[in-house]
N, C-alpha and C. Protein backbone atom coordinates (compact mmCIF):
# COMPACT_ATOMS: atom_id res chain seq x y z
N UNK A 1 181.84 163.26 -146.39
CA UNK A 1 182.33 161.91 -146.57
C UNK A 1 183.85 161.95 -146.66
N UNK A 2 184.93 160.95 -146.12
CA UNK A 2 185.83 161.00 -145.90
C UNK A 2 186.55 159.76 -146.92
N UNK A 3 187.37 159.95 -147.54
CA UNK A 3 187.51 159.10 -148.62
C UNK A 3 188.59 158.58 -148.49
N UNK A 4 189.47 157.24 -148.28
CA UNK A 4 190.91 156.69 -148.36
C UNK A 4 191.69 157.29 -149.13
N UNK A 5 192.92 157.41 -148.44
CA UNK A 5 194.12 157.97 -148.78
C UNK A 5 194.28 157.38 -150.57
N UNK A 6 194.05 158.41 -151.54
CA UNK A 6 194.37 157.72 -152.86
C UNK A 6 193.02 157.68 -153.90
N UNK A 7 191.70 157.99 -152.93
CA UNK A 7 190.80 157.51 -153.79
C UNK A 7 190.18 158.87 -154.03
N UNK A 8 189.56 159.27 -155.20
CA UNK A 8 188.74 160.60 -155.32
C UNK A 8 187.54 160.09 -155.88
N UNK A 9 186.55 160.91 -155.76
CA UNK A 9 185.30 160.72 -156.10
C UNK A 9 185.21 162.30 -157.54
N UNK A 10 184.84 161.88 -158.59
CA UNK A 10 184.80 162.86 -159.91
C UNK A 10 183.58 162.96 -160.47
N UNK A 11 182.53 163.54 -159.69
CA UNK A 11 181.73 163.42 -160.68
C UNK A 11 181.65 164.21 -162.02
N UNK A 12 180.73 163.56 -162.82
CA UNK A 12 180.18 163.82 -164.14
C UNK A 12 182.07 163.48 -165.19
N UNK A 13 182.85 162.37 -164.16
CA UNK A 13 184.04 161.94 -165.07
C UNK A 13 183.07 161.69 -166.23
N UNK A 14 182.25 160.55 -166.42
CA UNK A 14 181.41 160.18 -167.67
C UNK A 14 180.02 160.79 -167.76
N UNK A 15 179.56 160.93 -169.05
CA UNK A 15 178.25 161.18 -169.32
C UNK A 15 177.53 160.14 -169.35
N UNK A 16 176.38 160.29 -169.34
CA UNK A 16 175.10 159.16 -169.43
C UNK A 16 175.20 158.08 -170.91
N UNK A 17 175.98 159.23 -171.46
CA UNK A 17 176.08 158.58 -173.34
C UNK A 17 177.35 157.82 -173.28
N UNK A 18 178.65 158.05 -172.68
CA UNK A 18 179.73 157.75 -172.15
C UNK A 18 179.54 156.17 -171.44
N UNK A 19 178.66 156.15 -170.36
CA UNK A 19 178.77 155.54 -169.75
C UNK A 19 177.81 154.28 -170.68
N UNK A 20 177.16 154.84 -170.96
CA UNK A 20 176.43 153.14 -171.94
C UNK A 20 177.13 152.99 -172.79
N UNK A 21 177.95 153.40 -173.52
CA UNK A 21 179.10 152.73 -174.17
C UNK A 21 179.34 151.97 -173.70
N UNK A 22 180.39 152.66 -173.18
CA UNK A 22 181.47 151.60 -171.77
C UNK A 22 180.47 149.87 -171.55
N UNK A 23 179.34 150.93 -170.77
CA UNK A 23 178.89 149.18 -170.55
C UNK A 23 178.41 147.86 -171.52
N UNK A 24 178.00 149.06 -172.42
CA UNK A 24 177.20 148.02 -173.83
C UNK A 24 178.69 147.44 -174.19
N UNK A 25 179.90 147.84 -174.38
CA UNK A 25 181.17 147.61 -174.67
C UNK A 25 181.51 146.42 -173.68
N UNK A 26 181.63 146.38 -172.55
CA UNK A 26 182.09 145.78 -171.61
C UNK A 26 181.04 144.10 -172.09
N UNK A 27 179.52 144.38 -172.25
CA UNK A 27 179.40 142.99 -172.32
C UNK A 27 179.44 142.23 -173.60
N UNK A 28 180.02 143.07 -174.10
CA UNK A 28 181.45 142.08 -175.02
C UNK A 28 182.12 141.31 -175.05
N UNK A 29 183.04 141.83 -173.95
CA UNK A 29 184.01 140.92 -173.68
C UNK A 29 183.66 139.15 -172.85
N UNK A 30 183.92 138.19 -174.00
CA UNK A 30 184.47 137.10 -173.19
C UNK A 30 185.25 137.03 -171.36
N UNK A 31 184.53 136.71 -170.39
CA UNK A 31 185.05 137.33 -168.94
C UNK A 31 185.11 135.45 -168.79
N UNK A 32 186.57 135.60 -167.59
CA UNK A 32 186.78 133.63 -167.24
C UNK A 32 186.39 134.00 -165.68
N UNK A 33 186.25 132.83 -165.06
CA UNK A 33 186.46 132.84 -163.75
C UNK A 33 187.77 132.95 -163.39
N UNK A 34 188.17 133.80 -162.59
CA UNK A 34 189.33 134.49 -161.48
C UNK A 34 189.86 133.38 -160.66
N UNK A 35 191.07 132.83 -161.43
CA UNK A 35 191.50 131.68 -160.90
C UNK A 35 192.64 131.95 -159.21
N UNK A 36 192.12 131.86 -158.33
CA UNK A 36 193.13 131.51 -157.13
C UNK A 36 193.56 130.76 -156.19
N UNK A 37 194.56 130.31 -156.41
CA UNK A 37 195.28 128.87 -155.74
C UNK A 37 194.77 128.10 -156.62
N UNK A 38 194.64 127.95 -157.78
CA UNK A 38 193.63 126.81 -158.55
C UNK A 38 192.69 126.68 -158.12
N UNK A 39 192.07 127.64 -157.90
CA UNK A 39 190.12 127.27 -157.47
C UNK A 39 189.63 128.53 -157.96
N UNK A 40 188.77 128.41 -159.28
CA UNK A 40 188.45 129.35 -159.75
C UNK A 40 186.86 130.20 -159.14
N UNK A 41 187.19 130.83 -158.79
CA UNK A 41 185.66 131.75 -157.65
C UNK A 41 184.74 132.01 -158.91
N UNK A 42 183.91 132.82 -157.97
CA UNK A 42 182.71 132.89 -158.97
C UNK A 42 182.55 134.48 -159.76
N UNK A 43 183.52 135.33 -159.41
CA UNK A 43 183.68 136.55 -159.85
C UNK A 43 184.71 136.14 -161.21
N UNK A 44 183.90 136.92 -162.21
CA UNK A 44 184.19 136.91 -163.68
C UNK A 44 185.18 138.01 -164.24
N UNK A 45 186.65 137.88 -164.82
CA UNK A 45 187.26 139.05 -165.01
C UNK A 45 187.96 138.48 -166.33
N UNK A 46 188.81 140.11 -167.51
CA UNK A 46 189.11 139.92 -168.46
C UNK A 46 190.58 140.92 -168.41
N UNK A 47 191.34 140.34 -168.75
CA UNK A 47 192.57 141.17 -168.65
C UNK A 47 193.19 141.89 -169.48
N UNK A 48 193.39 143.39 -170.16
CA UNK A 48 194.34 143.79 -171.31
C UNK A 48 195.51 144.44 -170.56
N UNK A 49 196.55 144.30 -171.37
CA UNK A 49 197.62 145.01 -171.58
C UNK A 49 198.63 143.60 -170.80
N UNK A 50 198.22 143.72 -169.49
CA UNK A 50 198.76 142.53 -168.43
C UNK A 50 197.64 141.62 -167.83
N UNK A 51 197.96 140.57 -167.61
CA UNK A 51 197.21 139.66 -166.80
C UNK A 51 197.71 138.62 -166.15
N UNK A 52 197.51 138.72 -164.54
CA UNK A 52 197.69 137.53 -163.67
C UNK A 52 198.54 136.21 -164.67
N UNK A 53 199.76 135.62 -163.98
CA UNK A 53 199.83 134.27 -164.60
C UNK A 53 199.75 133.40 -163.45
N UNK A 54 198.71 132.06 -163.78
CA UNK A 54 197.85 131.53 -162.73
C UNK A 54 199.15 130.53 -162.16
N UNK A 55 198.88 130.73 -160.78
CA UNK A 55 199.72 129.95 -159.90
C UNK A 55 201.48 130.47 -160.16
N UNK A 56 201.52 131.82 -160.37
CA UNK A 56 202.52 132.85 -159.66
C UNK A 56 201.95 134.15 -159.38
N UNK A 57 202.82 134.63 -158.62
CA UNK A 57 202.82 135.98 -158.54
C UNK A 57 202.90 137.09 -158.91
N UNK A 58 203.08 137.28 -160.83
CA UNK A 58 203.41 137.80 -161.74
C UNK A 58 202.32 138.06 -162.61
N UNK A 59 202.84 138.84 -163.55
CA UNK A 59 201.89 139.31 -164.33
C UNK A 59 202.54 139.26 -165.95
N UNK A 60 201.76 138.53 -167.15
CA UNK A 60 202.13 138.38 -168.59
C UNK A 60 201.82 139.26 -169.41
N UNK A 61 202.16 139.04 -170.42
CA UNK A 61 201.52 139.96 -171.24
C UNK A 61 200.17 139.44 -171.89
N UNK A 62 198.67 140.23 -172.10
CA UNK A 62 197.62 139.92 -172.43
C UNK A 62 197.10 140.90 -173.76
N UNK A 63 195.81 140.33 -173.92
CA UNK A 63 195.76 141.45 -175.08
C UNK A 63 195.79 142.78 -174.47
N UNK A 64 196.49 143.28 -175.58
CA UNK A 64 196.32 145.12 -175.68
C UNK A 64 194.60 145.43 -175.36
N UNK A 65 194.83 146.75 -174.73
CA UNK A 65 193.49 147.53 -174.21
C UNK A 65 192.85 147.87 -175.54
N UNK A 66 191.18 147.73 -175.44
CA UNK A 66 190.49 147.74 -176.88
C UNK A 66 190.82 149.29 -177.44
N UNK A 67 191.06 149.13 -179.18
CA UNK A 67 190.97 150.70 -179.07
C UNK A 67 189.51 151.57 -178.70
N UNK A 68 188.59 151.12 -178.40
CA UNK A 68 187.24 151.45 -178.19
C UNK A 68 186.95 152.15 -177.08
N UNK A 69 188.63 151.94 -176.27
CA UNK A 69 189.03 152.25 -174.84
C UNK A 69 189.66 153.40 -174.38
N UNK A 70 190.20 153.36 -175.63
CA UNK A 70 191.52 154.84 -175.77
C UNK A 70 191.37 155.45 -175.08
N UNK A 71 190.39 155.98 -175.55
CA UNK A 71 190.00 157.02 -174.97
C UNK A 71 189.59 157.37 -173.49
N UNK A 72 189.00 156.80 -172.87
CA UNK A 72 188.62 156.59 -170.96
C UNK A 72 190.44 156.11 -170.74
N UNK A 73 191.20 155.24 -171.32
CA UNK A 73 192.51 155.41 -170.66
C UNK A 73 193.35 157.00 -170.52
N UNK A 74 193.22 157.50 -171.99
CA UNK A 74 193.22 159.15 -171.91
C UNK A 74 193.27 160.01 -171.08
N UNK A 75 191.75 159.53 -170.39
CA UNK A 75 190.91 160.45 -169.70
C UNK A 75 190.99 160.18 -167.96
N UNK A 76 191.52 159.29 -167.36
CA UNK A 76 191.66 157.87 -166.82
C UNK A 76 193.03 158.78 -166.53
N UNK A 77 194.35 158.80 -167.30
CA UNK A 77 195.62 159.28 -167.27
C UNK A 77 195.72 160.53 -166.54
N UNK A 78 194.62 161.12 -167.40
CA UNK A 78 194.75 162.87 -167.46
C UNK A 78 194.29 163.53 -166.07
N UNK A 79 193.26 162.13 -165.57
CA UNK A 79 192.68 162.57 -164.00
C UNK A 79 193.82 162.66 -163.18
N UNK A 80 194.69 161.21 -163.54
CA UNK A 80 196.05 161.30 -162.32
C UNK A 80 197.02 161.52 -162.77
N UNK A 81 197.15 162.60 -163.69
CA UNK A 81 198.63 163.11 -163.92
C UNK A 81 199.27 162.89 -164.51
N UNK A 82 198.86 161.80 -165.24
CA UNK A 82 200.01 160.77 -165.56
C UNK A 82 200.12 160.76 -167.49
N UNK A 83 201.08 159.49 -168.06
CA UNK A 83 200.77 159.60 -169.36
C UNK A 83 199.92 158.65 -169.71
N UNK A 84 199.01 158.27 -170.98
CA UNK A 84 198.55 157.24 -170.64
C UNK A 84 199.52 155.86 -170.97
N UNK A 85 200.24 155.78 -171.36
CA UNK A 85 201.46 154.77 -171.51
C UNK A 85 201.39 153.69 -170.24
N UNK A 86 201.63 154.69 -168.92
CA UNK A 86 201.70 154.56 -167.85
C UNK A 86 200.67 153.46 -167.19
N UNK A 87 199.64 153.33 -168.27
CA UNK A 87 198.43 152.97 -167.41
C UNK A 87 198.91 151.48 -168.14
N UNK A 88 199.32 150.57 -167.60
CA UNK A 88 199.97 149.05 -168.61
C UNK A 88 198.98 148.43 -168.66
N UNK A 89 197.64 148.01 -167.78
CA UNK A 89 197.42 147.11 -167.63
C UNK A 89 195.73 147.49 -167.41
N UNK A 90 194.33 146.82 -168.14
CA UNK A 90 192.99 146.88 -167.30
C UNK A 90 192.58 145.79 -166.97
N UNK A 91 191.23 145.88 -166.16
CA UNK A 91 191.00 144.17 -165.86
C UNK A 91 189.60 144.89 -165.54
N UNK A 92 189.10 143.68 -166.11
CA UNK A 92 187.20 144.04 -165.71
C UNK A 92 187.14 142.73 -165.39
N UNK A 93 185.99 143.91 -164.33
CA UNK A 93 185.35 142.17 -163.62
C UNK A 93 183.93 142.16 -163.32
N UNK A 94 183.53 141.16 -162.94
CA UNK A 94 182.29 141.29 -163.42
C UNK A 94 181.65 140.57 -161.32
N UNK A 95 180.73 141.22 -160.81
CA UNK A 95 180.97 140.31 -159.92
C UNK A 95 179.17 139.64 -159.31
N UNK A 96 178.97 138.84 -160.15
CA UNK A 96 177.98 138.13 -160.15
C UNK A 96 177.23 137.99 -159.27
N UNK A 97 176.01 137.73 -158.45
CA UNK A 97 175.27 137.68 -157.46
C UNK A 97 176.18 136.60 -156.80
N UNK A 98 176.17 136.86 -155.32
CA UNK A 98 176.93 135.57 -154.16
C UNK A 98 177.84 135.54 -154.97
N UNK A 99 178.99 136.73 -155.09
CA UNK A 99 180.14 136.39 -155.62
C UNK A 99 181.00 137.23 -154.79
N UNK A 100 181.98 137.14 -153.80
CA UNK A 100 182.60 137.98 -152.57
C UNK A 100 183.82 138.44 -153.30
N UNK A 101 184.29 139.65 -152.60
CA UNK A 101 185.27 139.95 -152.57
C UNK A 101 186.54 139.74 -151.58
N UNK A 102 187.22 138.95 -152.09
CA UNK A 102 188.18 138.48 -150.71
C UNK A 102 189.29 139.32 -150.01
């Protein structure tokens, strides 16, 4: 399999115990509809650190990443090199049945 310039495939990044966190965690979060051009689609997303400001091109400041998170940002960092400082911004999304990606 041939993978785009940028993307890697890691397995066993998470464990089975890892990964139901994450998700039991994730449906937590309060998610809005993904507002663009003022027409909010049907794909559901939640923003920390930064988030979209609707009707520019920019990005605000949103809540800070959960500390519940730390850690996968850590780990997340450590895959690409980087610090996790670096990583400013997450966004989950959620993408609902008949919900496209544009």
């Amino acid at each position: 399999m041939t993978l785009p310039e940028g993307l890697i495939y890691a397995p066993g990044f998470l464990t089975e115990a890892e990964e139901r966190d994450v998700l039991g965690l994730l449906t937590t979060f309060e998610l809005q509809p993904y507002v663009l051009h003022d027409r909010p689609s049907r794909r559901l997303v939640r923003s920390f650190g930064l988030a979209l400001v609707t009707g520019a091109n920019d990005a605000g400041p949103a809540a800070p990443v959960p500390a519940e998170l730390q850690w996968l940002r850590e780990r997340c960092a450590a895959l690409m090199r980087r610090e996790p400082g670096e990583l400013a911004d997450l966004l989950v999304t959620r993408y609902p049945p008949g919900a496209g990606i544009g």
